[in-house]
Structure formats: C-alpha cells, structure tokens
C-alpha atoms as a PDB file:
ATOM      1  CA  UNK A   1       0.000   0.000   0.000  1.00  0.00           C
ATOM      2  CA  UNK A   2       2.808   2.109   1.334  1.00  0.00           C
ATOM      3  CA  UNK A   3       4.626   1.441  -2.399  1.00  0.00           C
ATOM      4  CA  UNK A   4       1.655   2.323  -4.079  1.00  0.00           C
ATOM      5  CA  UNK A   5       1.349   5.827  -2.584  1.00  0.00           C
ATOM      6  CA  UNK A   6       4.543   6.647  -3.688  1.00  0.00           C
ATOM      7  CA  UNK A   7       4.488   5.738  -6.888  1.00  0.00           C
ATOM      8  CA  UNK A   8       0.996   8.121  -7.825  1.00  0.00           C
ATOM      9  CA  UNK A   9       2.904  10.541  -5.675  1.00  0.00           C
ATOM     10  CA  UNK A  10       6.036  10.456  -8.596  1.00  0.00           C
ATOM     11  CA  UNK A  11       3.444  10.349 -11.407  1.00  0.00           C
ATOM     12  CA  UNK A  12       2.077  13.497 -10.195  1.00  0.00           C
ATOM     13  CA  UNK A  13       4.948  15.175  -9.646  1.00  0.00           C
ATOM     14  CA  UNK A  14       6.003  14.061 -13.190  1.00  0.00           C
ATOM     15  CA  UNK A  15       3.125  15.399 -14.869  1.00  0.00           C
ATOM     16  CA  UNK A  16       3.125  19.132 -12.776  1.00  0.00           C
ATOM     17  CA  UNK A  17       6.437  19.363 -13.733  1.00  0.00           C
ATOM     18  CA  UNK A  18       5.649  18.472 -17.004  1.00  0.00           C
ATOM     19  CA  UNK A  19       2.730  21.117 -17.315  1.00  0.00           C
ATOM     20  CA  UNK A  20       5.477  23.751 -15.578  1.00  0.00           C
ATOM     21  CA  UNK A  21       7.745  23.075 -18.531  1.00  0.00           C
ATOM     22  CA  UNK A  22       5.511  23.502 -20.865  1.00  0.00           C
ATOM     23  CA  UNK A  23       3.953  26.654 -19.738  1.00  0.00           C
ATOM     24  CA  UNK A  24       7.466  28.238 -19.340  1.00  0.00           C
ATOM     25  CA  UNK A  25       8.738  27.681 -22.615  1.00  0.00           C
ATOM     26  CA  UNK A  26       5.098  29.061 -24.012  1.00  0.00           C
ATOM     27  CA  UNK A  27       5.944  33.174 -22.928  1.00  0.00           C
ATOM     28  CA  UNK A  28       8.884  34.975 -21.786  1.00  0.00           C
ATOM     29  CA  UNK A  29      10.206  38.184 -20.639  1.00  0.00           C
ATOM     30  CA  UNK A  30      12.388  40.186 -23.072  1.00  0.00           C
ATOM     31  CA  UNK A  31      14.675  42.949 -21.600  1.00  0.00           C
ATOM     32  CA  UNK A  32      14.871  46.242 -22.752  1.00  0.00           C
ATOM     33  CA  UNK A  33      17.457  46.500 -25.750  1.00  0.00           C
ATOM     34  CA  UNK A  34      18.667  49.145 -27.722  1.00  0.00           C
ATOM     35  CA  UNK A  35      17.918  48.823 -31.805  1.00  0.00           C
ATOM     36  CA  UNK A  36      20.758  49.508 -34.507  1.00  0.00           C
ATOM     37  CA  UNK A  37      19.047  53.363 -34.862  1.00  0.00           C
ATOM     38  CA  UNK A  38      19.094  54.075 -30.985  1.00  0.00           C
ATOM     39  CA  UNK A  39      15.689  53.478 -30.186  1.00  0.00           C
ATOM     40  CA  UNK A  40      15.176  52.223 -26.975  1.00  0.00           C
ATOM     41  CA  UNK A  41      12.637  48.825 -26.764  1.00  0.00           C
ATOM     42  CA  UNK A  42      10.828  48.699 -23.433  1.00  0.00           C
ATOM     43  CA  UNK A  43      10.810  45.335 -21.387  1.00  0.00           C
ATOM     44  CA  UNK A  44       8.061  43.388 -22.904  1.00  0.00           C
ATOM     45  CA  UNK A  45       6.176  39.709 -22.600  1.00  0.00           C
ATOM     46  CA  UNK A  46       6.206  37.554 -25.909  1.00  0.00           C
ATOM     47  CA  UNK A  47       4.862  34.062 -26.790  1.00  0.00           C
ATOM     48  CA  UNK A  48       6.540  31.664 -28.834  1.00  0.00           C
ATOM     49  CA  UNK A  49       6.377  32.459 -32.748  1.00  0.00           C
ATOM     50  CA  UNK A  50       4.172  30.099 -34.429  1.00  0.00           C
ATOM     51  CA  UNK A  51       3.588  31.716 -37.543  1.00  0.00           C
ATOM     52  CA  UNK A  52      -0.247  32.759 -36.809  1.00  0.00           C
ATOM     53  CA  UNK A  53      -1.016  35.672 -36.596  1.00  0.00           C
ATOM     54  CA  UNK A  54      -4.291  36.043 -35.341  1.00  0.00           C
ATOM     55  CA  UNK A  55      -3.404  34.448 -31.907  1.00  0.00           C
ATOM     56  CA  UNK A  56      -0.934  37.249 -30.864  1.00  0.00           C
ATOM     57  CA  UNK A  57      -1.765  39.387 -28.091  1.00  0.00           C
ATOM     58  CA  UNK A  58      -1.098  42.661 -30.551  1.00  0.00           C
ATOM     59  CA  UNK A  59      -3.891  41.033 -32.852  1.00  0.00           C
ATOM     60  CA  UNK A  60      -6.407  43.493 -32.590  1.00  0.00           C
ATOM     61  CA  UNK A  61      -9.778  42.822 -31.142  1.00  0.00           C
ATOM     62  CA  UNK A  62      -7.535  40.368 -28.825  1.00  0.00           C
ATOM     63  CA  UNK A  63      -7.172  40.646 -25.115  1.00  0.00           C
ATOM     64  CA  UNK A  64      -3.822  41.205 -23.611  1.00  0.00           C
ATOM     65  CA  UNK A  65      -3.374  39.557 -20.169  1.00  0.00           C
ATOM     66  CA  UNK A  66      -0.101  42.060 -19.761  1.00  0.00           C
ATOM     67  CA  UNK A  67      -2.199  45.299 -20.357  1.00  0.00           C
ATOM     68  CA  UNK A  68      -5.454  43.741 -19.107  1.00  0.00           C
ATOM     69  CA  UNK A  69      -7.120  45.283 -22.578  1.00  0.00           C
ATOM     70  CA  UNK A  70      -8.475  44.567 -26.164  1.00  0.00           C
ATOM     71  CA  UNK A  71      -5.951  45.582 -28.258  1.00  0.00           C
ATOM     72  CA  UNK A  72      -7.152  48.285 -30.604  1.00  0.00           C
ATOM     73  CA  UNK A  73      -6.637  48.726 -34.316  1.00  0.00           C
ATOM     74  CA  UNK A  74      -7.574  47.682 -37.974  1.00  0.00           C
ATOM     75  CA  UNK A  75      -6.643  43.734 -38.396  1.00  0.00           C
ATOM     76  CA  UNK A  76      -6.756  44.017 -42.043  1.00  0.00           C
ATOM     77  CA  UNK A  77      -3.759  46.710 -41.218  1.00  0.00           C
ATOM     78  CA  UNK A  78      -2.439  44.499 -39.267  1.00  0.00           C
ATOM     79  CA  UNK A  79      -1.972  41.740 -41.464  1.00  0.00           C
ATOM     80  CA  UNK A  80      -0.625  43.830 -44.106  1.00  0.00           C
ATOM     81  CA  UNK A  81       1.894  44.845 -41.995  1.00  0.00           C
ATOM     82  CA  UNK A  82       2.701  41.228 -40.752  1.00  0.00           C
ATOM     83  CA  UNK A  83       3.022  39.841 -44.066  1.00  0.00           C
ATOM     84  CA  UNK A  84       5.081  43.107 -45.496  1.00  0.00           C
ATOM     85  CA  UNK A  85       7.322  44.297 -43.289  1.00  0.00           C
ATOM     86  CA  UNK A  86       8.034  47.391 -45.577  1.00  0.00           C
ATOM     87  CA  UNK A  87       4.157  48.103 -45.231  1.00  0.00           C
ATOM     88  CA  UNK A  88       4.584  52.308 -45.576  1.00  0.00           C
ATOM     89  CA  UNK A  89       4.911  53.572 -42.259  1.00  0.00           C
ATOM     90  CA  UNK A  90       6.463  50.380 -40.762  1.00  0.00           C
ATOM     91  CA  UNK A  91       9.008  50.686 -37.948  1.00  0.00           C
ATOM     92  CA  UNK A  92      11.017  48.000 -39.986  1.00  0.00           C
ATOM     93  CA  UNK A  93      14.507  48.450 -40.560  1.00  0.00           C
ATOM     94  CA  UNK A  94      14.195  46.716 -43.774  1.00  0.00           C
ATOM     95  CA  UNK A  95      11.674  49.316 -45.333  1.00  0.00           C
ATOM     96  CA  UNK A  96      11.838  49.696 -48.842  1.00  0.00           C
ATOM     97  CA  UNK A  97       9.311  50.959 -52.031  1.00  0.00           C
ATOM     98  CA  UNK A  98      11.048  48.155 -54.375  1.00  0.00           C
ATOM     99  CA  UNK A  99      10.300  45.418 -51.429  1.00  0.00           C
ATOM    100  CA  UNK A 100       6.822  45.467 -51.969  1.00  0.00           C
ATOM    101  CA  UNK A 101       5.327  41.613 -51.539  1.00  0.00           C
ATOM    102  CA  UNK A 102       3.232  39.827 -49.630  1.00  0.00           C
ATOM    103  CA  UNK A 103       4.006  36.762 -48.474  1.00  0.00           C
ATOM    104  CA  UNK A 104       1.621  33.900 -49.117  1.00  0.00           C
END
C-alpha cells in the first residue's frame, strides 16, 4: 500500500512538472534592448512564434493579459503589416518601395 502511494505521488509530480515546462517555454520576458538606430525597446512579454497571426496578443480585437485590454486597431492593417514588413509607415529596418510583396 505504502509502495503504491509513492508511486501516484512520482506520477504526479512528473506530470506538474511536465505542465510547468511547458507553460514556461510558451511566454517569456524580453529585456529592454537598444535597436541599430538608438531606439530604446521597453521590457516586454512575448509568446513563442508560431507563424499565426491572429493568436498574438497585438492582434487586434484580442485581449492582452499584460495590459489587461483589447488591443485596438484595424486587423486588415495588421496583417498587411505582418506579411510586409516594408508596409509604408512600418518601424522595420528593412523598409523599402522596391520590397513590396506579400508573403503567401
């Protein structure tokens, strides 16, 4: 009996640990860094990358656990500036009139 409680005991502790794991490697913290211009990026909480972009917290009409708000904004302006990163008015460093795609 005594063998038996330890054993569920491990199991459970394997599978928290498990779920811990996985739920830290989901978000993380990113420091504040300076970009190649000089502008300053604030500390800031990111998820994982997986290429979707209508799960990200910057999606408008998505909530934002960090800002505990809807993020505001035109998706169909978002989009076109996920997709094109030298969308006009783009903070990208890689803006340029002849780079004009969009990425299917």
């Amino acid at each position: 009996m005594n063998s038996k409680k330890s054993i569920i005991l491990v199991v459970t502790l394997m599978v928290i640990i498990s779920f811990l794991a996985v739920s830290l490697a989901e978000a993380g913290r990113v420091r504040g860094y300076y970009r190649r211009d000089g502008t300053y990026v604030q500390p800031h909480y990111r998820t994982n990358p997986d290429g979707n972009p209508y799960n990200n917290y910057s999606f408008p009409g998505n909530y934002n656990p960090n800002t505990g708000r809807m993020t505001p904004g035109n998706p169909n302006t978002y989009l076109d500036r996920y997709y094109n990163p030298s969308y006009p008015g783009s903070n990208s460093p890689y803006y340029s009139p002849y780079n004009n795609y969009r990425r299917r």
